[in-house]
Protein backbone atom coordinates (compact mmCIF):
# COMPACT_ATOMS: atom_id res chain seq x y z
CA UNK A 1 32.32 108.54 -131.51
CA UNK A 2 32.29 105.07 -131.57
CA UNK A 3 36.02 103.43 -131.41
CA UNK A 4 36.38 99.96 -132.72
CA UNK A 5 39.83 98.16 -132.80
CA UNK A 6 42.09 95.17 -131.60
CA UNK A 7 41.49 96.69 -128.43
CA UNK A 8 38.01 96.14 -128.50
CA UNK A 9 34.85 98.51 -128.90
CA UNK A 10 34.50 101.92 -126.44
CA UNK A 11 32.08 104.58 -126.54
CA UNK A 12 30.90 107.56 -124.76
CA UNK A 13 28.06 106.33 -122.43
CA UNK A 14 25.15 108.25 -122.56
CA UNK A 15 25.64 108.64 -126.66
CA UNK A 16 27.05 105.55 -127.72
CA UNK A 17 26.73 102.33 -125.45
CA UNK A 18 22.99 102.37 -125.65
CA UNK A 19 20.65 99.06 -125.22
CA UNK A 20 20.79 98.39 -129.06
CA UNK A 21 24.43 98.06 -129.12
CA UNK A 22 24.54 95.69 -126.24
CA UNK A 23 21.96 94.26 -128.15
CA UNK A 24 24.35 93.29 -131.13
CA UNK A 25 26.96 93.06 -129.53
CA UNK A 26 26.09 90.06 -127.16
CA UNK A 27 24.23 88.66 -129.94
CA UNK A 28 27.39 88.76 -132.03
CA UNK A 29 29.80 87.15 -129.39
CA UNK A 30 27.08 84.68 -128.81
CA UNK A 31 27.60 83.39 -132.67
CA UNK A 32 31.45 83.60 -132.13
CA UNK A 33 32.15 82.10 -128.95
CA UNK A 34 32.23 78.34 -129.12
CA UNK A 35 28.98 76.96 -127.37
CA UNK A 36 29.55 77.10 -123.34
CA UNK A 37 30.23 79.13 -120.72
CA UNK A 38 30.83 82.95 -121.16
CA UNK A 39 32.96 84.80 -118.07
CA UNK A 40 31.91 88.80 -117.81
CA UNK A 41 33.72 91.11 -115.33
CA UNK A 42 33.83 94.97 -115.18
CA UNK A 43 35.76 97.92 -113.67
CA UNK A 44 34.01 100.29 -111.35
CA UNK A 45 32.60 102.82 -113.55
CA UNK A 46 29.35 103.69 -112.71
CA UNK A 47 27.92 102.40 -115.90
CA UNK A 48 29.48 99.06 -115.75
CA UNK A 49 26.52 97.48 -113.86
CA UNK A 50 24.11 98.25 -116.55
CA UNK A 51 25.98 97.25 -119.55
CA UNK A 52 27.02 94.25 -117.49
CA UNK A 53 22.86 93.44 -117.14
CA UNK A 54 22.23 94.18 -120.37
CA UNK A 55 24.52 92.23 -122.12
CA UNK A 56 24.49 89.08 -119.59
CA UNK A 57 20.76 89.04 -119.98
CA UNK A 58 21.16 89.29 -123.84
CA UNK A 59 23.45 86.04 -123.70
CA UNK A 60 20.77 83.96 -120.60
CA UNK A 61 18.29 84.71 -123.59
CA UNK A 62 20.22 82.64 -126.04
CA UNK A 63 21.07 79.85 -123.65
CA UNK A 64 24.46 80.67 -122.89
CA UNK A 65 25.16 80.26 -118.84
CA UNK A 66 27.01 83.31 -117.82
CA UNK A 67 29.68 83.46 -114.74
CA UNK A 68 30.04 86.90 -113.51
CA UNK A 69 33.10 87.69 -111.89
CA UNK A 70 32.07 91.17 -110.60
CA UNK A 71 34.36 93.61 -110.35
CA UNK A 72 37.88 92.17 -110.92
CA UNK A 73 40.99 93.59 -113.09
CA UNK A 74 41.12 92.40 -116.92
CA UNK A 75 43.66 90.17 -116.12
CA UNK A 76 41.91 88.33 -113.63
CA UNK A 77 39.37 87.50 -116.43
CA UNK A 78 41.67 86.22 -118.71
CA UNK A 79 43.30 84.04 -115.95
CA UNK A 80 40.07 83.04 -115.02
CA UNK A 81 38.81 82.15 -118.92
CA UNK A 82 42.16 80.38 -119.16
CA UNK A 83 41.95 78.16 -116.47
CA UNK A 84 38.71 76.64 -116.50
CA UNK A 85 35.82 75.38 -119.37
CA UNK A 86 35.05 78.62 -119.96
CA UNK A 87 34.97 79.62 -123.53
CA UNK A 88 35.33 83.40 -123.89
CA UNK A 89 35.39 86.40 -121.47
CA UNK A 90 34.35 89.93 -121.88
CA UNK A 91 35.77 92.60 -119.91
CA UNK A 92 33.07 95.91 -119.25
CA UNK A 93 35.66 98.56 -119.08
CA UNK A 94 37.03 101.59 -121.04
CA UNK A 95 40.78 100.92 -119.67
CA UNK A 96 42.27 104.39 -119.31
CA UNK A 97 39.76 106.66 -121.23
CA UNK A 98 37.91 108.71 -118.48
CA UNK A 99 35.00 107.92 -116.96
CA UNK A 100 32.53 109.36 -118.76
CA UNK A 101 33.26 106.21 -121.85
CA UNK A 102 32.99 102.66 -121.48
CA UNK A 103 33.44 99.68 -123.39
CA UNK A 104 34.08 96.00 -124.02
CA UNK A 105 37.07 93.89 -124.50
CA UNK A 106 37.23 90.22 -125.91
CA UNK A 107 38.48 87.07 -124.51
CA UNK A 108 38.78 84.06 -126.36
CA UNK A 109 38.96 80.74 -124.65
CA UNK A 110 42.68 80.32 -124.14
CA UNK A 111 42.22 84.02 -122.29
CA UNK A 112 43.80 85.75 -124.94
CA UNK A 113 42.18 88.61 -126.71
CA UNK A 114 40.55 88.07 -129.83
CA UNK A 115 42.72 88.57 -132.91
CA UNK A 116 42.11 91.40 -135.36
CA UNK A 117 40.45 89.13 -138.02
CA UNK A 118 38.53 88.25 -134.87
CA UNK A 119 37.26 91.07 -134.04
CA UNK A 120 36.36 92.34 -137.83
CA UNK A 121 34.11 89.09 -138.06
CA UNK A 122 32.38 90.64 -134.45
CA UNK A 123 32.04 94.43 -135.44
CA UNK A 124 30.64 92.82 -139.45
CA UNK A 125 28.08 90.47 -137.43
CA UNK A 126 27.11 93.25 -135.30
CA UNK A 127 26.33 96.08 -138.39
CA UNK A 128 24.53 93.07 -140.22
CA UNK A 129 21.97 93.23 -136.97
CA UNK A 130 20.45 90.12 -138.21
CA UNK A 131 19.48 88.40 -135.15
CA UNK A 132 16.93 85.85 -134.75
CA UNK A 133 14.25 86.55 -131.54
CA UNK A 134 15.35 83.68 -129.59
CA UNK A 135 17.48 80.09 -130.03
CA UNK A 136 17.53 78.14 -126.93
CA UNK A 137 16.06 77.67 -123.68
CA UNK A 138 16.82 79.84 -120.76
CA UNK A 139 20.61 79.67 -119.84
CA UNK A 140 21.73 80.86 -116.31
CA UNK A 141 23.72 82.88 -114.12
CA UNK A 142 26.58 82.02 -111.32
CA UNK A 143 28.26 84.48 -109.15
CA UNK A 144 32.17 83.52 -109.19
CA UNK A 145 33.08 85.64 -106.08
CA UNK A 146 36.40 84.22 -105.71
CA UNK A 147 38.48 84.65 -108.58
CA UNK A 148 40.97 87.53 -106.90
CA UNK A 149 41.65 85.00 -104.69
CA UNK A 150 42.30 81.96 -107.41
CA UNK A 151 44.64 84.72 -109.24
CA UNK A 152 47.05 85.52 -106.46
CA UNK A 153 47.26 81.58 -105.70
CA UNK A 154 48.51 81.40 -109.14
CA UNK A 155 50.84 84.77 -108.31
CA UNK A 156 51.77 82.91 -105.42
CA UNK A 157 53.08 79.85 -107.01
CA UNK A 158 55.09 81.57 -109.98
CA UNK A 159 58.75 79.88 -110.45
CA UNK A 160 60.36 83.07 -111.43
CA UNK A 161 59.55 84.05 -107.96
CA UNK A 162 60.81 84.29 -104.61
CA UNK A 163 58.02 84.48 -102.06
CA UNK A 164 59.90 83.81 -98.88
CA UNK A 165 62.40 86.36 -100.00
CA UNK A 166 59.65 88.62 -100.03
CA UNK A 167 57.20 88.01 -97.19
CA UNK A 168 60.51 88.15 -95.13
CA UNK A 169 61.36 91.86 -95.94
CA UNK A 170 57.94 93.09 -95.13
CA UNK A 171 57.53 96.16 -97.32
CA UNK A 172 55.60 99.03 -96.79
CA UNK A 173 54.24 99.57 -99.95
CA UNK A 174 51.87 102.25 -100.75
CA UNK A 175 48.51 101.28 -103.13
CA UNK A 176 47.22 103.93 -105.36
CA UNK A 177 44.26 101.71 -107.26
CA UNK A 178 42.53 104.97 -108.32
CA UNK A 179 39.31 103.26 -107.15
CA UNK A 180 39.07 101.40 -109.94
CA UNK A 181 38.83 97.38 -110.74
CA UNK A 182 42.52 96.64 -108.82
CA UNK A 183 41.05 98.14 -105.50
CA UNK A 184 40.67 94.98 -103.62
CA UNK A 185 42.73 92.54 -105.40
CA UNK A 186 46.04 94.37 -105.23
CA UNK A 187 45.77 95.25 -101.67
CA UNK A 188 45.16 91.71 -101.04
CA UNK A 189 48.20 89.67 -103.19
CA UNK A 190 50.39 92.34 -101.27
CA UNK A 191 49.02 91.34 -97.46
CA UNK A 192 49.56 87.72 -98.90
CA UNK A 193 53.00 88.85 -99.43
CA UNK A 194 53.23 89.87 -96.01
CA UNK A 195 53.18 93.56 -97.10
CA UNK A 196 52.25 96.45 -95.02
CA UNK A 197 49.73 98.05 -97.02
CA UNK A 198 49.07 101.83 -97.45
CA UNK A 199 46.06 101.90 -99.63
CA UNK A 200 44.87 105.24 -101.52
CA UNK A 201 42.04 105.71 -103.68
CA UNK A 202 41.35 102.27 -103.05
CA UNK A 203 37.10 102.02 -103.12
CA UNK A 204 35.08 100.74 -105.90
CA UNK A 205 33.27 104.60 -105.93
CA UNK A 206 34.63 104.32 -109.92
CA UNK A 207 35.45 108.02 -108.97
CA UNK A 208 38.81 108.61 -110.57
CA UNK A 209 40.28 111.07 -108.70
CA UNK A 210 43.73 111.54 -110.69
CA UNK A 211 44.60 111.22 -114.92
CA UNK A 212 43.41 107.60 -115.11
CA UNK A 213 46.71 106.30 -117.07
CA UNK A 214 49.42 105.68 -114.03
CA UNK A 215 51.89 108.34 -115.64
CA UNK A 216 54.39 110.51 -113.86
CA UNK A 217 52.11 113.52 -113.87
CA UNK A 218 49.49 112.01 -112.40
CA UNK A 219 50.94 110.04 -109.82
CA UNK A 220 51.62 113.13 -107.25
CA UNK A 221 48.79 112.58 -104.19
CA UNK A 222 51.45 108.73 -104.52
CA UNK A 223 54.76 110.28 -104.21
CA UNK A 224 53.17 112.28 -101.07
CA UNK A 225 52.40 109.46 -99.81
CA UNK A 226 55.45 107.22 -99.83
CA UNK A 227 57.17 110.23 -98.15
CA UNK A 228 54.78 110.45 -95.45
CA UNK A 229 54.96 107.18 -95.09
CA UNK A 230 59.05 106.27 -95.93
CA UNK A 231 57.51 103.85 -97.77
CA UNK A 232 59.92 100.79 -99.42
CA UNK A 233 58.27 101.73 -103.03
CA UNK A 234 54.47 102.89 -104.60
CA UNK A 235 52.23 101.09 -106.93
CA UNK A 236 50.01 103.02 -108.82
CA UNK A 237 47.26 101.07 -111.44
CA UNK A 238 44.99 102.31 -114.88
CA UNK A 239 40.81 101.81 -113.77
CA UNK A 240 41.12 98.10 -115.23
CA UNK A 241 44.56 97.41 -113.78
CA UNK A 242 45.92 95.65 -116.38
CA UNK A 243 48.99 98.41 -116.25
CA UNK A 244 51.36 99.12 -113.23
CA UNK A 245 53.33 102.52 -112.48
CA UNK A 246 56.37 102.35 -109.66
CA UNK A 247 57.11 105.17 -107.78
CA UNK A 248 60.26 105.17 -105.58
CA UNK A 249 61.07 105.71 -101.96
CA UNK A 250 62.21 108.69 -102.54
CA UNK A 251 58.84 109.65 -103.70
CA UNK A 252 59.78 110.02 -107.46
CA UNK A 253 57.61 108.54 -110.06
CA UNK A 254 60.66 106.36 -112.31
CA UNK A 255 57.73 105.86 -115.25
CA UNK A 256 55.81 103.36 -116.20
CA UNK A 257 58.51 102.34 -118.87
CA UNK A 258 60.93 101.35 -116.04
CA UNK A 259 58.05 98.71 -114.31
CA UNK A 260 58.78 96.65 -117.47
CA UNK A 261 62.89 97.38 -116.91
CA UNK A 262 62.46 96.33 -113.33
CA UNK A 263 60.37 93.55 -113.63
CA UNK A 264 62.40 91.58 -116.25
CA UNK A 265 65.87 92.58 -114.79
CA UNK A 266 64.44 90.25 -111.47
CA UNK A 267 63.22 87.78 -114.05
CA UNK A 268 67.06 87.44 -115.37
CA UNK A 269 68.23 87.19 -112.13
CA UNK A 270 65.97 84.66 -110.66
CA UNK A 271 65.94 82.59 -113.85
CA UNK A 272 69.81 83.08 -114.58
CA UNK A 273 69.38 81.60 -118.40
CA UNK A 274 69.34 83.45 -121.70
CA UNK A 275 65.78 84.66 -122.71
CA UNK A 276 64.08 86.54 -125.20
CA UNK A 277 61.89 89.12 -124.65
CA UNK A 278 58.91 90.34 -126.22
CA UNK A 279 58.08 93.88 -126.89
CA UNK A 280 56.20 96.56 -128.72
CA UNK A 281 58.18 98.81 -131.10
CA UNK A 282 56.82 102.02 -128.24
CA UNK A 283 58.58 100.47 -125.65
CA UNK A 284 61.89 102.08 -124.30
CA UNK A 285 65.25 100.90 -125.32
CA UNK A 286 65.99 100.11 -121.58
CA UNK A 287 64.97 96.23 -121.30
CA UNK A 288 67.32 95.82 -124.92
CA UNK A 289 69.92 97.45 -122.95
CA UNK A 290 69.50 95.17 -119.79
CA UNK A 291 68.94 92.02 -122.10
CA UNK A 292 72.60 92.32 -123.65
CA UNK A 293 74.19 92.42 -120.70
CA UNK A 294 72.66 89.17 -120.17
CA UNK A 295 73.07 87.40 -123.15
CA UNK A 296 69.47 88.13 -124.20
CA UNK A 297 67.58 88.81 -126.97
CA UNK A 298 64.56 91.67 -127.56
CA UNK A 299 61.88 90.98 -130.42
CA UNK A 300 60.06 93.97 -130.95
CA UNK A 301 56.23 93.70 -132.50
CA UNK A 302 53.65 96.46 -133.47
CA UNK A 303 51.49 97.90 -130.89
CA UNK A 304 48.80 96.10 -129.04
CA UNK A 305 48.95 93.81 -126.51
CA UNK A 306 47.71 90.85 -128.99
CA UNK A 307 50.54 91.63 -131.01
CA UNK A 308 52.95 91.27 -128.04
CA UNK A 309 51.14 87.77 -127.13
CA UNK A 310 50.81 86.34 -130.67
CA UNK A 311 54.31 86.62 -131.02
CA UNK A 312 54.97 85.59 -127.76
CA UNK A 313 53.20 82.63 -128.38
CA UNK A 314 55.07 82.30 -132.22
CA UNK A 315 58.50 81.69 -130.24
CA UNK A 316 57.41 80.49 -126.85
CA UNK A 317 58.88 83.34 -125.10
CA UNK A 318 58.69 83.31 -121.47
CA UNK A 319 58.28 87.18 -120.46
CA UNK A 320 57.02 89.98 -122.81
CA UNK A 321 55.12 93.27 -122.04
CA UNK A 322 54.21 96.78 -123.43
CA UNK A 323 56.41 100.40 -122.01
CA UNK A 324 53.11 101.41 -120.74
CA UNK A 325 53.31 99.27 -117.20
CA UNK A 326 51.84 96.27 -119.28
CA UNK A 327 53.88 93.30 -117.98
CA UNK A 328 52.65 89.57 -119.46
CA UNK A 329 54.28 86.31 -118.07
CA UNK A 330 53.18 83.41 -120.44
CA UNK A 331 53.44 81.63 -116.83
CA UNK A 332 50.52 83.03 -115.54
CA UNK A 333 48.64 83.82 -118.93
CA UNK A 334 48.76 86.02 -121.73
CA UNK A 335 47.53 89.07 -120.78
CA UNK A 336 49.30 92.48 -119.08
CA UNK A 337 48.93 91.72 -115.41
CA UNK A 338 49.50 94.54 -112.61
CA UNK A 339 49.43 91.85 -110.07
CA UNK A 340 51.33 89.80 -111.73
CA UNK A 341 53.91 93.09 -112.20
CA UNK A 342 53.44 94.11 -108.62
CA UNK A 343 55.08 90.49 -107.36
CA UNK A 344 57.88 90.42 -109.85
CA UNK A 345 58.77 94.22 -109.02
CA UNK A 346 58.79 93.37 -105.57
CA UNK A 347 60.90 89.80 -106.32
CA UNK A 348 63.25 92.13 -107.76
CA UNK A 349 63.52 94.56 -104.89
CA UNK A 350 63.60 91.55 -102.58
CA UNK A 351 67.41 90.47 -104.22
CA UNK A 352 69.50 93.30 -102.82
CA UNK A 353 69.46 95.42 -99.86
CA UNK A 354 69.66 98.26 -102.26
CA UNK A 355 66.35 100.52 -101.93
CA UNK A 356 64.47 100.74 -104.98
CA UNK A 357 65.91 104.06 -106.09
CA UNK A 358 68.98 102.59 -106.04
CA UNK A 359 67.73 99.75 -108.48
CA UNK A 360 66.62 101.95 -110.67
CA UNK A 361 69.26 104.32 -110.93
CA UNK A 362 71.90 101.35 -111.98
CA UNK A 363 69.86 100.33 -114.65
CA UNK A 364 70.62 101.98 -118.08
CA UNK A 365 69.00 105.73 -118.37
CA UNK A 366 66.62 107.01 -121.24
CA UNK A 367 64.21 109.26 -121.00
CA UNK A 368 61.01 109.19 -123.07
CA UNK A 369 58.62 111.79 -123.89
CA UNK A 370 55.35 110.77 -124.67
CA UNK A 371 52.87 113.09 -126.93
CA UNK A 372 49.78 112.81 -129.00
CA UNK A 373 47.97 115.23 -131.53
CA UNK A 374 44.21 115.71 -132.58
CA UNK A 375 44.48 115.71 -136.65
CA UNK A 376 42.54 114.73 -139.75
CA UNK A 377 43.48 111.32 -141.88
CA UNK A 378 44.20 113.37 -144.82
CA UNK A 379 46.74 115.31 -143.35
CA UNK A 380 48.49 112.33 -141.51
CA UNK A 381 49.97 110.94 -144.48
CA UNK A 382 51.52 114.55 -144.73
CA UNK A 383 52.92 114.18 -141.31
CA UNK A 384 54.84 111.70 -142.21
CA UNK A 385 56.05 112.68 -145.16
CA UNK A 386 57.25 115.60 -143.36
CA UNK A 387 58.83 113.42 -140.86
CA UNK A 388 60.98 111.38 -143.50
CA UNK A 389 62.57 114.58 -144.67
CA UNK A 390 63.24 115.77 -141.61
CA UNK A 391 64.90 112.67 -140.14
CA UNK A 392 66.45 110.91 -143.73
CA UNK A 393 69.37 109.65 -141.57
CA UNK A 394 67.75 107.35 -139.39
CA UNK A 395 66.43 103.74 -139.78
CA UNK A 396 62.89 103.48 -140.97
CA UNK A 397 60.36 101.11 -139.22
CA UNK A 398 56.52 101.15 -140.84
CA UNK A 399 55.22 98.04 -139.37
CA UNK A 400 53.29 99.82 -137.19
CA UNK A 401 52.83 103.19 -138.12
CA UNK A 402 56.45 105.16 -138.83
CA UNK A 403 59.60 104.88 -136.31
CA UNK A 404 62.69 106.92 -137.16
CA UNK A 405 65.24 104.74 -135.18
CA UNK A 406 68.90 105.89 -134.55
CA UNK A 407 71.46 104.44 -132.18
CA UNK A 408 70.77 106.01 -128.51
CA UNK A 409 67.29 107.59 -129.95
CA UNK A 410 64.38 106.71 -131.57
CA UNK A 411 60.83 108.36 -132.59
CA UNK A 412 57.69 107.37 -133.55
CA UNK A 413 54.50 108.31 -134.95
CA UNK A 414 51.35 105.90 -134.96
CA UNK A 415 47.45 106.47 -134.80
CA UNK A 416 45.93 105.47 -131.80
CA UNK A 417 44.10 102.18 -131.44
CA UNK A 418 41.84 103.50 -128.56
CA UNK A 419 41.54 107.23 -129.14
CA UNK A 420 41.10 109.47 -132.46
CA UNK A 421 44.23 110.89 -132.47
CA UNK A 422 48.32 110.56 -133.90
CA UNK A 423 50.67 109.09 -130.53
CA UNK A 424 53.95 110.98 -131.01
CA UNK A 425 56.75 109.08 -129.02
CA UNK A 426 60.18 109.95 -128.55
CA UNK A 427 63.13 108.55 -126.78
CA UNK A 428 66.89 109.19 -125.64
CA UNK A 429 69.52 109.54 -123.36
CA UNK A 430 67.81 112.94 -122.15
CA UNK A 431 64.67 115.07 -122.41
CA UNK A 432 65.72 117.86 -124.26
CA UNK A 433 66.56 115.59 -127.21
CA UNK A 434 63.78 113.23 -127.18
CA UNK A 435 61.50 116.50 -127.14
CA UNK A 436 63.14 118.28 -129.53
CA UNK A 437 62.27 115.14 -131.88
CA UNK A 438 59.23 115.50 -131.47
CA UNK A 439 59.34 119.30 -131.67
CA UNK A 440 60.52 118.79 -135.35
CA UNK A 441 57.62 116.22 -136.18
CA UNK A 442 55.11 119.22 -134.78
CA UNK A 443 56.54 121.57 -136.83
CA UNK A 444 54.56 120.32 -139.52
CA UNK A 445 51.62 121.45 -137.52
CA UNK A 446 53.01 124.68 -136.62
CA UNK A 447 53.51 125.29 -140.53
C-alpha cells in the first residue's frame, strides 16, 4: 500500500512508485513550491536513481532548474535548502522501511519539512491529476557535488562545540553506515575531527545488510567490531541517516534513546545556562531527568519530527530531538542530523577522561521496550479502551495517540505515521516492568 503522512509519501517499488505517480507528484510540488530552484537528493537504494530521473525531468519540463545533490543524508538536504536560494528540497528515500519501498520527503524553503496542512494540499493536488502538458520553457540541471563537505563546515563551526577538545583525543571510532546515504559523509566529518575511522558497511551498494533502524538488535556485526578494534565508541546510522545509534567500548549497544541523553547532557555542559528542550511524547524520561538536575526544562510534543521543530521554533528552543537517535540543533537547522549527533556525542565524550561506558552508566537508567502490532482501525479504538481500564491510575495523554503516564513509568499506544500498524511503547526503571505494560495492553489481543 501506498503510505501518505507528515512524513511524506512511501510505497513499495515495483507496485506503487510507478512513472504516473512521479508524474503527479512532481507536478504537484511544482504548484507548491514557490517559483525557483528545487534541491533533490536520495539514499542508495537501488531505485533511487530512477525516481530521482523521473521526477527531476518532470520538474526541467515545467521550467523549474533542479540541483541534484546525489546521494547525501536527509539532513544534508535540508541544510543545503536552508542555506542558499533554494526554495524546496525533496529527499528520494524510504528512511528505515526496507529496501524493497521507497519514497519522498518534503522540504520547504527554510529546510523544514512541510507541515501537515502542507502536505494534505500536495497528496489533494496530486489525486486531482489535473495537470496541464507543459508551462514554461526548458529549466535545467546542476550537479551540487559538494554539499557533504558545506555540511561538516557548518558541523565544524557549531558553538556548542569543542573541536580542539576533540581532534586532540583522536578517537577510534567505528562507522556502521549500513551502506546507505551516511556512507561517505560520516566517515568524512569524523577524519575532519581527527578520528581514526573504522568504517563497516560503508558503500553506496544500497545493500542493507542488518535491520535498517540502528536498534540494539541489529547493531551486533558493530559491537564485534569495537571489540576487535578497542574502539573509544560505535556509530551506527538508518539508510537516510537522519538517526544515530551509540554503541559503547565495551561493545554494548546503550540504545538509540541514550544518543539523545548523551548528546544534550554535553550540550548543558558546554553551554552551562538553563535550556529547554524539545521532545516527542515517545521519547525516554532520561533527558527530563538530566534537564532537572540542571535547572532545565523538557516540552514534550506529539510524534513527528515537524512536530518537534514547529514547536521548537514556537519557543526558540535551542536543542530538541526524537528517542529514536533523531537529534535537531536549531544551530545547524531543523532537521534530525546524525552528523550533527555524531559531533555533539563525541563533544561530550571529549569532557572527561571517563570512557563512554562510563558516561553512560552515570546518567539516570530506564529501560524502554519498544513494540508494534498489525491490527484493523475498528478494533484500535477497542485497544484503547481496553487500555484505560487496565491502567485507570495513571495520567492520561491523547495528544498523540494514548499515553498512560505514571511517575518512574510510562506507556503508550499510537498508529504509525510510516507503517500500517499500532507502535506500543513502554518505559521504566527496568525491563520486566516496562514489558509487562505492554504485556497487559496485548492482552486485548490475546482475548
Amino acid at each position: 500500500m501506498l503510505i501518505r503522512s507528515i512524513s511524506g509519501i512511501r510505497g513499495l517499488v515495483n507496485s506503487h512508485l510507478t512513472k504516473q505517480l512521479c508524474y503527479n507528484f512532481a507536478n504537484a510540488i511544482h504548484r507548491i513550491i514557490p517559483d525557483g530552484v528545487v534541491m533533490i537528493g536520495r539514499d542508495t537504494r537501488p531505485s533511487g536513481d530512477d525516481l530521482l530521473t523521473n521526477i527531476s525531468d518532470q520538474l526541467i519540463n515545467r521550467g523549474r532548474n533542479v540541483i541534484i545533490l546525489g546521494i547525501v543524508p536527509t539532513p544534508t538536504v535540508q541544510y543545503m535548502v536552508q542555506n542558499t536560494e533554494a526554495q524546496g528540497g525533496i529527499v528520494i528515500t524510504a528512511s528505515h522501511n526496507p529496501i524493497e519501498w521507497n519514497g519522498f520527503k518534503f522540504i520547504r524553503h527554510d529546510g523544514t519539512f512541510f507541515r501537515p496542512n502542507e502536505c494534505q494540499n500536495l497528496f489533494s493536488i496530486m489525486d486531482q491529476n489535473s495537470f496541464s502538458k507543459h508551462e514554461n520553457d526548458m529549466g535545467s540541471i546542476i550537479q551540487d557535488v559538494n554539499a557533504i563537505q558545506k555540511h561538516i563546515i557548518n558541523i565544524l563551526g557549531l558553538s556548542c562545540l569543542d573541536i580542539n577538545q576533540i581532534r586532540n583525543r583522536k578517537f577510534n571510532v567505528v562507522v556502521d553506515a549500513i551502506n546507505g546515504a551516511g556512507f561517505d559523509a560520516l566517515p568524512k566529518l569524523l577524519e575532519a575531527l581527527n578520528c581514526n575511522v573504522i568504517p563497516i558497511n560503508c558503500n553506496p551498494s544500497g545493500d542493507f545488510v542488518r535491520g535498517a533502524e540502528p536498534l540494539p538488535k541489529n547493531l551486533k556485526i558493530l559491537s564485534e567490531a569495537v571489540l576487535k578494534t578497542k574502539a573509544d565508541i560505535g556509530l551506527a546510522v538508518d539508510p537516510d541517516a537522519d538517526r544515530l545509534s551509540v554503541v559503547s567500548n565495551k561493545g554494548i549497544p546503550i540504545g538509540e534513546e541514550y544518543t539523545l541523553a548523551l548528546a544534550a547532557d554535553g550540550y548543558i555542559k558546554q553551554k552551562q545556562s538553563e535550556e529547554t528542550f524539545v521532545i516527542n511524547l515517545s521519547t525516554s524520561m532520561v533527558l527530563e531527568k538530566i534537564a532537572n538536575q540542571h535547572n532545565c526544562e523538557v516540552i514534550r510534543t506529539p510524534v513527528g519530527e515537524i512536530n518537534v521543530v514547529e514547536k521548537m521554533i514556537e519557543i526558540d528552543a535551542e536543542f530538541g530531538g526524537e528517542g529514536n537517535g533523531g537529534i535537531i540543533l536549531k544551530e545547524s537547522h531543523f532537521g534530525r542530523d546524525s552528523l550533527v549527533g555524531s559531533a555533539m556525542v563525541l563533544n561530550r565524550l571529549s569532557q572527561t577522561n571517563q570512557s563512554l561506558h562510563d558516561i553512560y552508566v552515570s546518567l539516570p537508567q530506564f529501560i524502554i521496550v519498544k513494540d508494534k502490532i498489525e491490527i484493523s482501525k475498528n478494533i484500535l479504538n477497542d485497544l484503547i479502551n481496553h487500555s484505560k481500564k487496565i491502567f485507570d491510575d495513571a495520567n492520561l495523554n491523547i495528544e498523540d495517540g494514548t499515553k498512560f503516564t505514571w511517575d518512574t513509568k510510562w506507556v503508550h499506544l499510537r498508529k504509525s505515521n510510516t507503517e500500517p500498524i499500532v507502535r506500543i511503547y513502554a518505559e521504566a526503571k527496568d525491563k520486566e516492568t516496562a514489558q509487562d505494560l505492554i504485556d497487559k495492553v496485548k492482552s486485548f489481543i490475546n482475548d
